[in-house]
N, C-alpha and C. Protein backbone atom coordinates (compact mmCIF):
# COMPACT_ATOMS: atom_id res chain seq x y z
N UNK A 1 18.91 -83.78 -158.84
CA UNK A 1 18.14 -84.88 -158.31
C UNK A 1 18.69 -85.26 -156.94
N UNK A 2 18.05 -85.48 -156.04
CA UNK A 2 18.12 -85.79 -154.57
C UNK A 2 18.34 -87.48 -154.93
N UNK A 3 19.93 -87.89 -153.93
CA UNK A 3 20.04 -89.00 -153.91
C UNK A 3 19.01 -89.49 -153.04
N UNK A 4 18.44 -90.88 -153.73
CA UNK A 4 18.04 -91.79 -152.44
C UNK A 4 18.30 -92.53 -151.49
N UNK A 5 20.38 -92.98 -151.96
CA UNK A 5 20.81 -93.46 -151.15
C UNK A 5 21.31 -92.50 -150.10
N UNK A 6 22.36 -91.27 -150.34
CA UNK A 6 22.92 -90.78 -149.19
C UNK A 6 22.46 -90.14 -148.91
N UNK A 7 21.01 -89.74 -148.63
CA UNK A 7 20.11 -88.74 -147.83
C UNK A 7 20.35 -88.76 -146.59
N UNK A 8 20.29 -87.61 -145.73
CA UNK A 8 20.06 -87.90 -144.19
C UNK A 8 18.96 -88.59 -143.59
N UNK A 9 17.83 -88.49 -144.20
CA UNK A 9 16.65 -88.90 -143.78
C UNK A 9 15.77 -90.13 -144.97
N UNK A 10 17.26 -91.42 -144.79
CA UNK A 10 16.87 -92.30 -145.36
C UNK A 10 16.68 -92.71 -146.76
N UNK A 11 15.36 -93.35 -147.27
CA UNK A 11 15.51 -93.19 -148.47
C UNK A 11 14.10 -92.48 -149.22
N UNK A 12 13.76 -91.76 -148.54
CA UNK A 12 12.81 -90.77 -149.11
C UNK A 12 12.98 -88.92 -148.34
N UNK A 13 12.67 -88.39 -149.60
CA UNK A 13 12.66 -87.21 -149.57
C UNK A 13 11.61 -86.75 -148.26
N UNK A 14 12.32 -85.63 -147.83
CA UNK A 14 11.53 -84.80 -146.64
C UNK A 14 9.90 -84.84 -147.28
N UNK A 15 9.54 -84.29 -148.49
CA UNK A 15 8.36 -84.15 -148.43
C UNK A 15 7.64 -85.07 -149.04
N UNK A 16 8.04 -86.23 -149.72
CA UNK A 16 7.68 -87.24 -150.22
C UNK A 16 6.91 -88.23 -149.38
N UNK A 17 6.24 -88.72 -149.94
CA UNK A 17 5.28 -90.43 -149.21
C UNK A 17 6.10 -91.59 -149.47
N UNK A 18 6.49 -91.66 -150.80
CA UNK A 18 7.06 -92.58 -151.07
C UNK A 18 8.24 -92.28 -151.96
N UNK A 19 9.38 -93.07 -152.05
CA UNK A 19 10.33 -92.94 -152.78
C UNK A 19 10.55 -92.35 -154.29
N UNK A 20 11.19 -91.33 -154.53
CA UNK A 20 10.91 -91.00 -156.06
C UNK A 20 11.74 -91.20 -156.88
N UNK A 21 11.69 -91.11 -158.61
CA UNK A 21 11.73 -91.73 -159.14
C UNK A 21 11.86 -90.87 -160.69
N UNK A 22 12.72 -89.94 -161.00
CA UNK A 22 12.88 -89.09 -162.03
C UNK A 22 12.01 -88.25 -161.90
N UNK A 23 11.79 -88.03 -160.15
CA UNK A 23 11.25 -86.50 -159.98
C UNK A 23 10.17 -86.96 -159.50
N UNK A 24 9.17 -88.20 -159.86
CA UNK A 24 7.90 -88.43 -158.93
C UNK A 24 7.82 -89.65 -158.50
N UNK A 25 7.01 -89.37 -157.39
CA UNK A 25 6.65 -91.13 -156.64
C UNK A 25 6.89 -92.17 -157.37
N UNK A 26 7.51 -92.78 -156.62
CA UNK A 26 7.44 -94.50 -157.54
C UNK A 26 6.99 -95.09 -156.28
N UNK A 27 5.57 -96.04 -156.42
CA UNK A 27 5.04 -96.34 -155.90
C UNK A 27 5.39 -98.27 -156.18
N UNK A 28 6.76 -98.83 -157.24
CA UNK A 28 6.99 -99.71 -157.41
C UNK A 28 8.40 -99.70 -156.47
N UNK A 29 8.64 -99.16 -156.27
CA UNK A 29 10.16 -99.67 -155.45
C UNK A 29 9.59 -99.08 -153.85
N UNK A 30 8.56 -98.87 -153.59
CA UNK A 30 8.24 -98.80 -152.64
C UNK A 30 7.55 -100.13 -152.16
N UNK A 31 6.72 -100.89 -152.92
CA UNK A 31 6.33 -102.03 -152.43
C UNK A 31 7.33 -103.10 -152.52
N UNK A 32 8.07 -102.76 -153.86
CA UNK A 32 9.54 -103.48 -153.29
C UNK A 32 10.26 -103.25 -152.20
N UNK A 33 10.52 -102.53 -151.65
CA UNK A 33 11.13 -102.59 -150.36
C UNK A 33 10.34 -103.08 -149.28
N UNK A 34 9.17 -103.29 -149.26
CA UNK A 34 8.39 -103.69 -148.43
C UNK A 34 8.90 -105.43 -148.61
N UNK A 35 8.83 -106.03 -149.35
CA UNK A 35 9.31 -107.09 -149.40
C UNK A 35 11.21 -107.71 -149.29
N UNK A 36 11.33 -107.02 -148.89
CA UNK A 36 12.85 -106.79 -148.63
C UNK A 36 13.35 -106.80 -147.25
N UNK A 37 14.61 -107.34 -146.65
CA UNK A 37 14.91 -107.02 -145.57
C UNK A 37 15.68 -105.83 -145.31
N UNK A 38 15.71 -105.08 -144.08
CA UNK A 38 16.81 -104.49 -143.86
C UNK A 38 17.94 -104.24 -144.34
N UNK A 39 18.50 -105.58 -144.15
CA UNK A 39 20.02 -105.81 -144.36
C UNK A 39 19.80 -105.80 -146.16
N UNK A 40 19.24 -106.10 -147.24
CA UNK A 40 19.41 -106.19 -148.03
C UNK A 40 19.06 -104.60 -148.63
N UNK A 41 18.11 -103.63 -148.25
CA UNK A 41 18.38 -102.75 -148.16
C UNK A 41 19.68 -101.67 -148.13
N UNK A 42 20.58 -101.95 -146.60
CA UNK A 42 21.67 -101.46 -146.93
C UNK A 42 22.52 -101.94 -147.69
N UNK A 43 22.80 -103.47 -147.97
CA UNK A 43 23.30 -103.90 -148.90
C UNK A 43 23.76 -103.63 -150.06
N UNK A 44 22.51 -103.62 -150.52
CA UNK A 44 21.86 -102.94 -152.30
C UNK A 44 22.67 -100.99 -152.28
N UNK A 45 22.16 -100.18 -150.92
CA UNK A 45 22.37 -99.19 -150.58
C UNK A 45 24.31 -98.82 -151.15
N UNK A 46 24.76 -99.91 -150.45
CA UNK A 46 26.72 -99.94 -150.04
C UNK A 46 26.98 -100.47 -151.55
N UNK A 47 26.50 -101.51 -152.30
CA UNK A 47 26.50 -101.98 -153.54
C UNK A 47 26.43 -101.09 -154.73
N UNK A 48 25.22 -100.06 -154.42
CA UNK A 48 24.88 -99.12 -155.53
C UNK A 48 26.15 -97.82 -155.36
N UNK A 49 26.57 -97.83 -153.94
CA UNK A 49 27.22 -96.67 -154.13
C UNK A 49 28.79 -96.80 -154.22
N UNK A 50 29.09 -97.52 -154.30
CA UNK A 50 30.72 -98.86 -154.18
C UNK A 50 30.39 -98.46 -155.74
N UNK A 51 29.83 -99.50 -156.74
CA UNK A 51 29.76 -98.99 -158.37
C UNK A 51 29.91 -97.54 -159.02
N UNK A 52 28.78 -96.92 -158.35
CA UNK A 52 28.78 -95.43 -158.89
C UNK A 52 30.03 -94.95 -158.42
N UNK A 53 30.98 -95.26 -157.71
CA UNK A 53 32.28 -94.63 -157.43
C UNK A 53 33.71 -95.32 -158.00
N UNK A 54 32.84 -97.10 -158.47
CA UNK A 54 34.08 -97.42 -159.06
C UNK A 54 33.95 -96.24 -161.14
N UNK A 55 32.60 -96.42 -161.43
CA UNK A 55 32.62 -95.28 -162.43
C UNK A 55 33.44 -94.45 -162.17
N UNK A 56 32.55 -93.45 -161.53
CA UNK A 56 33.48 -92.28 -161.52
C UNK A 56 35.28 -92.61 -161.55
N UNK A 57 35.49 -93.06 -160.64
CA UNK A 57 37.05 -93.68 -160.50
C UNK A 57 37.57 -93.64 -162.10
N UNK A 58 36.98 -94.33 -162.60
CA UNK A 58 37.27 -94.66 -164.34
C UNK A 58 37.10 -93.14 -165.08
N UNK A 59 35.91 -92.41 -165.02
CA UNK A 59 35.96 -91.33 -165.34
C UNK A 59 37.40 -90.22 -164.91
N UNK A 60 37.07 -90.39 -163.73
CA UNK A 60 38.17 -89.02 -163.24
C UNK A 60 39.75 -89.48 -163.51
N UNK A 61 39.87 -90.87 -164.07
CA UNK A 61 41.39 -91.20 -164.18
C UNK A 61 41.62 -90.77 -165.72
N UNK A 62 40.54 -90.95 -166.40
CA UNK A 62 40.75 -90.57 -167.75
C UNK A 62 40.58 -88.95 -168.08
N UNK A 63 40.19 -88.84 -167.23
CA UNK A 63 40.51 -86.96 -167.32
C UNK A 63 41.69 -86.39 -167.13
N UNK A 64 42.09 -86.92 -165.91
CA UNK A 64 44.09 -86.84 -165.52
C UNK A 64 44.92 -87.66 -166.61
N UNK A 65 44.45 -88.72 -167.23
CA UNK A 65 45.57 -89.05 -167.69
C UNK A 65 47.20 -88.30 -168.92
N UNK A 66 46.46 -87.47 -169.37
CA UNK A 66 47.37 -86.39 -170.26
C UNK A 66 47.75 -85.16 -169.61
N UNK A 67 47.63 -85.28 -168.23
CA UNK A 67 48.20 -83.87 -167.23
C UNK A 67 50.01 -84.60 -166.99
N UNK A 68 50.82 -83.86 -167.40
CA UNK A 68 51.88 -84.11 -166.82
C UNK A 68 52.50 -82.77 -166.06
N UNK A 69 53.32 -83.49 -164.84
CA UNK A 69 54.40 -82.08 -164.49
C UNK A 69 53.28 -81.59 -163.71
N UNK A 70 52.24 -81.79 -163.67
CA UNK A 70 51.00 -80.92 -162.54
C UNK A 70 50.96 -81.46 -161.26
N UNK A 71 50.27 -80.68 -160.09
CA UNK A 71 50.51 -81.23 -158.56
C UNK A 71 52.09 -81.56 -158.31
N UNK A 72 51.46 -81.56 -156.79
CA UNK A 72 52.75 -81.50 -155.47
C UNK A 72 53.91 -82.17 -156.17
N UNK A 73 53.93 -83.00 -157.08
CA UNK A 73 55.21 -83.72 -157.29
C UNK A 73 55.67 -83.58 -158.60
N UNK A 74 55.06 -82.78 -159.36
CA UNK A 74 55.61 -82.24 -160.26
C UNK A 74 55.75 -83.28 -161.60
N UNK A 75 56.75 -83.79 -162.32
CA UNK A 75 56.84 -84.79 -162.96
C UNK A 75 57.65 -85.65 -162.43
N UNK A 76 57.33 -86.54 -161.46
CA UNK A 76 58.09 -87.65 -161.19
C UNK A 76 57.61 -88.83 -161.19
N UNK A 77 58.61 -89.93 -160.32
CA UNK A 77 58.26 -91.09 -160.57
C UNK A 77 56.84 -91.37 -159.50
N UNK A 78 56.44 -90.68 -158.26
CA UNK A 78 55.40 -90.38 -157.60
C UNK A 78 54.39 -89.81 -157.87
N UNK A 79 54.02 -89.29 -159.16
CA UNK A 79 53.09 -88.91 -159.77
C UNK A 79 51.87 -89.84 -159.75
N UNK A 80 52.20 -90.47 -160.55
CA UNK A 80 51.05 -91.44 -160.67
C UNK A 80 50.50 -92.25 -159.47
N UNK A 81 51.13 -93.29 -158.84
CA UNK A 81 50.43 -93.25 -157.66
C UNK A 81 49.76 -92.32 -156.73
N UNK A 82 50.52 -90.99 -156.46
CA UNK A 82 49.64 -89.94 -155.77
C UNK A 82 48.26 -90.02 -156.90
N UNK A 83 48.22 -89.45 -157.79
CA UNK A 83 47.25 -88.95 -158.64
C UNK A 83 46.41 -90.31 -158.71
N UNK A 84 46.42 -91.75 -158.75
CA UNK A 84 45.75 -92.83 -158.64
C UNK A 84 44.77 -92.40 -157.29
N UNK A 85 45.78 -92.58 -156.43
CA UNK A 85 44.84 -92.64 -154.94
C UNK A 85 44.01 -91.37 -154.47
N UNK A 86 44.68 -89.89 -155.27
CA UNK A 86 43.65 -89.01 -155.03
C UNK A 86 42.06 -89.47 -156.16
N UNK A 87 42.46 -89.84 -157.43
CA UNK A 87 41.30 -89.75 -158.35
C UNK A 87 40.30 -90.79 -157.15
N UNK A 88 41.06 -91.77 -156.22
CA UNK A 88 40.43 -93.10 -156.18
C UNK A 88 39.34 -92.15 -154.79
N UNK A 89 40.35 -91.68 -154.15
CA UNK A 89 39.22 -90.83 -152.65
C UNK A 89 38.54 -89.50 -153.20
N UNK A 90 38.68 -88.96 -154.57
CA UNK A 90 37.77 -87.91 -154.82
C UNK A 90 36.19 -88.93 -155.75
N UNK A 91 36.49 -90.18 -156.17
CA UNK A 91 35.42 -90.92 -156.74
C UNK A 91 34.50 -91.03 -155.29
N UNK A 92 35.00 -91.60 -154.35
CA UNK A 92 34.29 -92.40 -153.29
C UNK A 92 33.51 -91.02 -152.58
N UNK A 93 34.26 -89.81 -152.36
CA UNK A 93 33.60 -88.99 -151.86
C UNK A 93 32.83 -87.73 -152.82
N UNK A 94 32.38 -88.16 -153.85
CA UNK A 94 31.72 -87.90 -155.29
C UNK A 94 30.44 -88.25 -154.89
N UNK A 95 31.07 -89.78 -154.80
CA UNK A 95 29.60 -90.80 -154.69
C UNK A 95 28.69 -90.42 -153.78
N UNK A 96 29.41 -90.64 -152.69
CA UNK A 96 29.14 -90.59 -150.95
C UNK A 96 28.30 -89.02 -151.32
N UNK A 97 28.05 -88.01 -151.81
CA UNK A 97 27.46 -87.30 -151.80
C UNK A 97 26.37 -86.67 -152.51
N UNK A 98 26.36 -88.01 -153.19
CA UNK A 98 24.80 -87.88 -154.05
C UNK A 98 25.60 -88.00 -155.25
N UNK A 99 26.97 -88.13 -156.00
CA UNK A 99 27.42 -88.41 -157.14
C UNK A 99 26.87 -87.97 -158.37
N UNK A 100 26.43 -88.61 -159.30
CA UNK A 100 25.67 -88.47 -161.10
C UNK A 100 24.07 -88.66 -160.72
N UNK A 101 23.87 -89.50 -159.89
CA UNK A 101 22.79 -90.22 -160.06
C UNK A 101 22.71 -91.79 -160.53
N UNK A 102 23.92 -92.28 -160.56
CA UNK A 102 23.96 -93.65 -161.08
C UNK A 102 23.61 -94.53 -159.59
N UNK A 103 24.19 -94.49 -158.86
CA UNK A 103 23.65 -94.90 -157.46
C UNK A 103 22.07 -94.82 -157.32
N UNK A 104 21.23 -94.50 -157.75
CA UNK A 104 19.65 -94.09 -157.64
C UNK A 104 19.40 -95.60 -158.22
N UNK A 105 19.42 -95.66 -159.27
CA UNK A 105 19.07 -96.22 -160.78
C UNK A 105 19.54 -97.56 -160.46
N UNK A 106 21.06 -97.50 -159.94
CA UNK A 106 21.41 -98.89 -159.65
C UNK A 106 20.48 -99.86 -158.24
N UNK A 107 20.90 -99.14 -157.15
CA UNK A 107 19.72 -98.80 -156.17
C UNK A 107 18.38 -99.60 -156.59
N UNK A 108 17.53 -99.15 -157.17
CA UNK A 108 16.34 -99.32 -157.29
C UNK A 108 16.35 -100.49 -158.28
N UNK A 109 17.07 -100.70 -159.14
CA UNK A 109 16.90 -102.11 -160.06
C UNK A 109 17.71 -103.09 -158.94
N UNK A 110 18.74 -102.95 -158.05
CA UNK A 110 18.83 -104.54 -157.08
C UNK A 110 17.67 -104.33 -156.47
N UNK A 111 17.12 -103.03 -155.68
CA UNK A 111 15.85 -103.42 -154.90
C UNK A 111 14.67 -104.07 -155.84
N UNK A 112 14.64 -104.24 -156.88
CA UNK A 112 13.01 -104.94 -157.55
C UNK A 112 13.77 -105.87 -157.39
N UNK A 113 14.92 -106.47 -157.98
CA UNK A 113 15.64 -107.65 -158.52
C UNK A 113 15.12 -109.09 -157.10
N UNK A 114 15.98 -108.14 -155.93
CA UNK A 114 15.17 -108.95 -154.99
C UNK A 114 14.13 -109.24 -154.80
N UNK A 115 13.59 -107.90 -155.14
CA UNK A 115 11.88 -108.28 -154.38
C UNK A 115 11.39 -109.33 -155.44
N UNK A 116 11.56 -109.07 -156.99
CA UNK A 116 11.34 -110.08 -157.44
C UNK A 116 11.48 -112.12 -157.33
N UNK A 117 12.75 -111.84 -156.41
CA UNK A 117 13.12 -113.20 -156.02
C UNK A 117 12.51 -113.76 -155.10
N UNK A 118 12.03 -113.13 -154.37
CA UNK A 118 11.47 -113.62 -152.97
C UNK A 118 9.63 -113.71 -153.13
């Protein structure tokens, strides 16, 4: 699935009209965004993809956690912090590249949420 947030070309697909949506147009988060500003746009955008990476973060720490004695430092007392801050910059740049798909999903429910408010 093609993210909608970290696309190059915004938040619709090259050949799309409107934003999609488990593979086809959604013609509802498109008129939601119409009612939306900019800024809440990227907002929602930095919001959806900040979450989908604090996930992952949670995921990829619980995958390492029963590795001992592995990587540059072997079994020491530097283990864990290294291995924290790598799980923490391999989540963010997970995300940052189209991630699971949780960024989509999140994405598109703050964009109605607003549009609903306004």
């Amino acid at each position: 699935m093609a993210s909608l947030i970290n696309s190059t070309t915004g938040s619709m697909p090259n050949k799309a009209l409107m934003p999609m949506f488990n593979g086809r147009p959604d013609p509802v988060l498109q008129d939601a965004m119409k009612k939306v500003t900019p800024q809440q746009i990227t907002k929602a955008k930095a919001t959806a993809t900040d979450f989908e990476s604090m996930f992952l973060n949670t995921m990829f720490s619980q995958m390492t956690t029963g590795l001992k004695g592995e990587g540059p430092y072997g079994d020491t007392v530097g283990t864990g912090p290294w291995r924290s801050m790598l799980t923490d910059e391999y989540s963010k740049n997970f995300a940052k590249s189209g991630g699971v798909g949780i960024s989509n999903e999140v994405f598109r429910s703050l964009i109605l949420q607003q549009a609903n408010k306004s």
